[in-house]
Each structure stands twice: as C-alpha cells, then as structure tokens.
Protein backbone atom coordinates (compact mmCIF):
# COMPACT_ATOMS: atom_id res chain seq x y z
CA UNK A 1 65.42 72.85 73.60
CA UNK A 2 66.11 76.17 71.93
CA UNK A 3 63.30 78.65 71.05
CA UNK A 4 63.89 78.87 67.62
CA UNK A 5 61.40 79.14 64.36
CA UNK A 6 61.60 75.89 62.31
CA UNK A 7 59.89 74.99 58.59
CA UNK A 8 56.91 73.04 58.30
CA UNK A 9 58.64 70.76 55.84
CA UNK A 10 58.71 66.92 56.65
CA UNK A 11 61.10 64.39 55.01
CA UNK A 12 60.50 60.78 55.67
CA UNK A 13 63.31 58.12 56.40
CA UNK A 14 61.87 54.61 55.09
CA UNK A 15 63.73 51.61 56.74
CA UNK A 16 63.98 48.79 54.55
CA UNK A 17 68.41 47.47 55.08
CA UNK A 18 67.82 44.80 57.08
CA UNK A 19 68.95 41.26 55.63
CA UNK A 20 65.70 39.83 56.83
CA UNK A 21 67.68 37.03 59.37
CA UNK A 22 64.73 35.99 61.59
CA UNK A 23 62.43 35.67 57.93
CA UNK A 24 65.02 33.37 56.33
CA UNK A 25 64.20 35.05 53.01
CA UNK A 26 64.26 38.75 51.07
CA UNK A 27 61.07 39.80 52.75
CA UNK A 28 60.97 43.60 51.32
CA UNK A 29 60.00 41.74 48.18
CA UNK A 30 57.36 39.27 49.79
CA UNK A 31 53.97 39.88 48.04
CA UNK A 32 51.05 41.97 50.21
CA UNK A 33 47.64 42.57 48.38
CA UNK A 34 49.24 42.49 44.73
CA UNK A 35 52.44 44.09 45.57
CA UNK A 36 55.49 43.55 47.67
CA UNK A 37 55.89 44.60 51.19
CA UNK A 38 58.14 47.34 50.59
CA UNK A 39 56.15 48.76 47.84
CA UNK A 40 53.26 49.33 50.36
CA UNK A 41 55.14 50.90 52.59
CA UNK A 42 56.50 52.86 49.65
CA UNK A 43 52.73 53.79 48.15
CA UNK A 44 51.63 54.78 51.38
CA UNK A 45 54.31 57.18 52.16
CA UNK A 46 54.48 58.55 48.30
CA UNK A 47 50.70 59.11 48.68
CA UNK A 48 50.74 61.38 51.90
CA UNK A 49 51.52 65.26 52.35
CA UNK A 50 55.42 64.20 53.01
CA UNK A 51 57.56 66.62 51.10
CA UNK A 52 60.52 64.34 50.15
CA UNK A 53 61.38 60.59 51.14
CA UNK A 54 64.53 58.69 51.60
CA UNK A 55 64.53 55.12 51.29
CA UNK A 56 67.62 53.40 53.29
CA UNK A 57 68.57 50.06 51.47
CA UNK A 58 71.25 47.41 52.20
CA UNK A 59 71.01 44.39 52.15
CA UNK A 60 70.63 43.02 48.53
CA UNK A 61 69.94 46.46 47.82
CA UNK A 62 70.41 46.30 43.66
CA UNK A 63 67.84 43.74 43.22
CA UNK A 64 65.81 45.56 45.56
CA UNK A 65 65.89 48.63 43.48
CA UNK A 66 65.55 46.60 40.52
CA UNK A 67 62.39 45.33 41.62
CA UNK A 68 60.59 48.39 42.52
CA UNK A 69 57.93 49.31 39.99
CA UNK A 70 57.14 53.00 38.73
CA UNK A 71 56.74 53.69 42.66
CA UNK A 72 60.47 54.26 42.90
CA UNK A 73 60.52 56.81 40.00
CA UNK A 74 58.98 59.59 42.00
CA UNK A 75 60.59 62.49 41.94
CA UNK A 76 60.08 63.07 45.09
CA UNK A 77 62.05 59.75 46.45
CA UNK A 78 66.06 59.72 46.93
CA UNK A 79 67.47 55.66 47.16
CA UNK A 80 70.36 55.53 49.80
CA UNK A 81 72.59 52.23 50.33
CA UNK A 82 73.60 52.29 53.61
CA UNK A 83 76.71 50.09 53.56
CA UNK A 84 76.94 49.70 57.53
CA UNK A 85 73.54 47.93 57.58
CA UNK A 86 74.97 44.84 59.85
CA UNK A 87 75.94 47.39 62.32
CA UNK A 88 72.31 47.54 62.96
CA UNK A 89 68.94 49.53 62.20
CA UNK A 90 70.67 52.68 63.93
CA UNK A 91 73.23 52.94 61.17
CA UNK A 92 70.37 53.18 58.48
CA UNK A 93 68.72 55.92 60.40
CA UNK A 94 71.58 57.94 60.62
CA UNK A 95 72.45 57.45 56.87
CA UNK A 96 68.92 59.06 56.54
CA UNK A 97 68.85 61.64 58.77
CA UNK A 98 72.27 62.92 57.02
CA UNK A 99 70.19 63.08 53.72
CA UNK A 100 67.56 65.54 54.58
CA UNK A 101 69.01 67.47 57.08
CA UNK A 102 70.58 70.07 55.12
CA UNK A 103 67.24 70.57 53.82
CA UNK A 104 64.26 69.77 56.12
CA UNK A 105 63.20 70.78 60.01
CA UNK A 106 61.70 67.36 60.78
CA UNK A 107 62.14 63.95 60.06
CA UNK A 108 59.85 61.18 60.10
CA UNK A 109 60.97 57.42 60.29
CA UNK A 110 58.97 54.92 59.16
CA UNK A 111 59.79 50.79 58.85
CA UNK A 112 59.43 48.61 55.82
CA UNK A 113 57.84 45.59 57.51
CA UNK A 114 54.74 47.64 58.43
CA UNK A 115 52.10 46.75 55.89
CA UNK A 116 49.58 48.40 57.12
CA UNK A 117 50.63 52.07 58.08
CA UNK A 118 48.86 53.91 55.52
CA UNK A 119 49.01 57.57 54.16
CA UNK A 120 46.34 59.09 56.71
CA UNK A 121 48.00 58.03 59.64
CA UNK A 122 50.69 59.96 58.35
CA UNK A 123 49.24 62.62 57.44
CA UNK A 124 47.28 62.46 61.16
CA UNK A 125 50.87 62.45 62.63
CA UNK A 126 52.57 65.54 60.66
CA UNK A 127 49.71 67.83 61.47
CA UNK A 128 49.14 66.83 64.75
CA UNK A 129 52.52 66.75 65.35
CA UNK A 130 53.86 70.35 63.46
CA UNK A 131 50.89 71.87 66.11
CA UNK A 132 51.92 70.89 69.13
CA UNK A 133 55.51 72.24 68.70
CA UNK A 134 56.75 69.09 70.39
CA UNK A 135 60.21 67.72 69.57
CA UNK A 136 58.98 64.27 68.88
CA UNK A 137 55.63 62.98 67.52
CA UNK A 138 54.76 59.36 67.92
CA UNK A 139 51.60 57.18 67.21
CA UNK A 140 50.19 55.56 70.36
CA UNK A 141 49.69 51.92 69.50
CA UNK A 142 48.17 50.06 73.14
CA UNK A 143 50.69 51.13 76.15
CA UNK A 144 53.31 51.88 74.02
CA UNK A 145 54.82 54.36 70.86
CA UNK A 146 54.63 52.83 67.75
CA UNK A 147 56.22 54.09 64.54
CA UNK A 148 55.93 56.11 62.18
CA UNK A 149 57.94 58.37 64.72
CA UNK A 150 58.68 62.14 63.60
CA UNK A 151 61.65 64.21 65.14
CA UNK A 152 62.56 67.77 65.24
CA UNK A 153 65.91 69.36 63.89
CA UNK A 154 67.48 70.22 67.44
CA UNK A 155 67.34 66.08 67.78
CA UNK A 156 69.31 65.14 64.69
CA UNK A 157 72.87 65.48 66.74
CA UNK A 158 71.45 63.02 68.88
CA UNK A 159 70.05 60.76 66.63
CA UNK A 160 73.21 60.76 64.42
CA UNK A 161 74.85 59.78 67.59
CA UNK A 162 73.30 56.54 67.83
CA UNK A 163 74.18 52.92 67.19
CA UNK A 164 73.05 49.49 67.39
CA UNK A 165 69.56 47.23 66.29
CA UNK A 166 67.84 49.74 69.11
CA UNK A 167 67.06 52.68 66.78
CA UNK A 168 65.88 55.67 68.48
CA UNK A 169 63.98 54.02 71.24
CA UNK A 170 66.35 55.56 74.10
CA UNK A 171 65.46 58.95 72.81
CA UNK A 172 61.82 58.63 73.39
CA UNK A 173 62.64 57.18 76.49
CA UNK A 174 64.91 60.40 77.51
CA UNK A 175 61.78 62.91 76.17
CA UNK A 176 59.01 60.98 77.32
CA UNK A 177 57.34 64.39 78.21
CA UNK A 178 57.70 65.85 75.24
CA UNK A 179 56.31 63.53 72.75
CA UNK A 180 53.13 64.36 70.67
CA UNK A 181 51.07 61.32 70.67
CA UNK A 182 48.33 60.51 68.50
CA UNK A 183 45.99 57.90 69.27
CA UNK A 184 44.32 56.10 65.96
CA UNK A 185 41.35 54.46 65.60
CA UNK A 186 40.77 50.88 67.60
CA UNK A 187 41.19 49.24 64.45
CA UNK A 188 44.86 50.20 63.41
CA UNK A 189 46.98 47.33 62.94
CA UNK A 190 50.87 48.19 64.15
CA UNK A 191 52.20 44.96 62.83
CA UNK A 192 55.24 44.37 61.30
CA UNK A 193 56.58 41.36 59.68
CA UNK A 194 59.90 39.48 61.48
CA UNK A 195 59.15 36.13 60.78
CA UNK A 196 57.55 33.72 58.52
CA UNK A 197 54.91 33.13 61.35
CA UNK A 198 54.36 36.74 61.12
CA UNK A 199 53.76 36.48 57.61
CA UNK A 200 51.33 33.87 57.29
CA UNK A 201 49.08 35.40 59.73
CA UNK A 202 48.62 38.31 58.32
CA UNK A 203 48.15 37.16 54.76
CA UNK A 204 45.85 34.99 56.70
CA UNK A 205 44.19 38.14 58.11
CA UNK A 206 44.15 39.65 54.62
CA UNK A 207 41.94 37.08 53.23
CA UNK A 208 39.41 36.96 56.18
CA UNK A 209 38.85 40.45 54.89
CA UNK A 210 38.43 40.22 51.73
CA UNK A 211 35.37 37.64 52.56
C-alpha cells in the first residue's frame, strides 16, 4: 500500500440488482415496518454522515425506481442500472465503484436485503474506520465480517477486477491483517433476507417486538 494522503469523503455503493431467485418474488419491494425492504436500507444510509450514495439496480429496475417514495429524490443519491446483473453481485459492485471513484477516497458497500443495518452502525464504521488508516473497514458480526464493508482508493483496481456472485469476499480474505473491525453491540441483527423462510421470521421477529 502506498503512503499517500487520501480525503475523508465516503460514498456508499447500495446493492439492490439481484432478481431475487431463491425469494421467488421482487423482494426489494417486500414491506418491513411500513415500508419496503429497500427503502430501509435506503433511509438508513440517506440518514448517516455518508457524503453521496449510489444505488446499483437491475433486475426490474424501472418499477423499482418507480416505487421508491421521496427517499429516492435526495440529492445526494445517484440510481445506476447495472445491465450485467446475471453475471453476478460482483458486476453491480464494480458498476458502483466506477461511479464514485473519480470523486471519493473510500467506498462503502452495503446490501439491500439487510433490514436492519441502521445509520449508527454506519456512522460507527466510517469513523472508526477513516482513524485507523486501514485499507478496509468491516463490522464484526460472530466469527466472521459482516457488511456494510468500506474500502480504500488504492483497492478500487482490485475490486473492479472482480467477477462472479462472490463479491469482494476474496479481498478480505487476501488483507485479513489489515481490516478495521468494529464490533457492535450483542444485539445487532446481521440478517439478510434470501428466502421466503427468511422473511417470515423476521417479520415474525418484528412483531415479538413490538409487544
């Protein structure tokens, strides 16, 4: 890694191209707590110190767009339709990271099945992460990283490199040393949503709390 100055800055990548196989239906529009899936993911992200965020569509992306409420007019959001989405999640990540890097030092990815990442674990992430002057910052979720995941600048060639459903899992395999973790309270729930089973519970779980 080169010994160079870089901005504080941090763009966001939302996920959200996947045609939702294993869920048999659109599930960026399934409704969480009064609003669709993707729309919390959306809130949460819009709500935290980010500086600009890119949301990657593709699958079925118009009448995802369409359905987005004033969320999706921030200013501070840029809509990209990645067109190579059945090449896998890789392809939407790169699509991303060629948005903001003409612009931004760092790059956070975040999915748009995670219901439950909210704007302080974010916001935990970027300053833990900008501190450390680490290449990759991560949030520790049991024995294992967990997104959101934030990279540095001198990582974009390899992360524009990639390809496949994988992501960017080999790269913190490759920099395992060099990873900022932060570790969030017992009570953070890393679930995403694949599957209708998936779904149920945790709208299961939702209710329970509301009791």
């Amino acid at each position: 890694m080169q010994a160079v100055s870089f901005g504080q800055e941090v763009a966001g990548i939302l996920l959200a191209a996947g045609a939702s196989t294993r869920m048999g239906s659109l599930k960026q529009l399934l409704p969480v707590a009064g609003m669709s899936l993707l729309e919390r993911s959306l809130t949460a992200a819009l709500a935290s110190r980010l500086d600009r965020l890119v949301l990657v569509l593709g699958h079925r992306a118009g009448d995802i767009e369409g359905a987005l409420s004033t969320v999706g007019h921030d200013a501070r959001l840029t809509i990209v339709h990645n067109r190579d989405y059945l090449q896998g999640i890789s392809s939407s990540l790169v699509a991303g990271v060629k948005e903001i890097s003409q612009n931004h030092d760092h790059a956070m990815v975040l999915l748009g099945d995670m219901p439950f990442i909210d704007r302080h674990i974010i916001d935990h992430l970027i300053a833990a992460y900008l501190k450390s002057r680490l290449p990759i910052g991560a949030v520790k979720a049991g024995e294992r990283p967990s997104h959101p995941v934030v990279f540095r600048r001198d990582l974009f060639p390899e992360l524009i490199t990639l390809t496949g459903d994988m992501g960017a899992r080999s790269l913190l395999t490759k920099y395992s040393d060099r990873i900022c973790f932060i570790w969030p309270d017992s009570d953070y729930d890393y679930r995403d949503i694949d599957t209708q089973e998936d779904y149920q519970k945790i709208q299961k779980d939702l209710k329970e709390r509301k009791q």
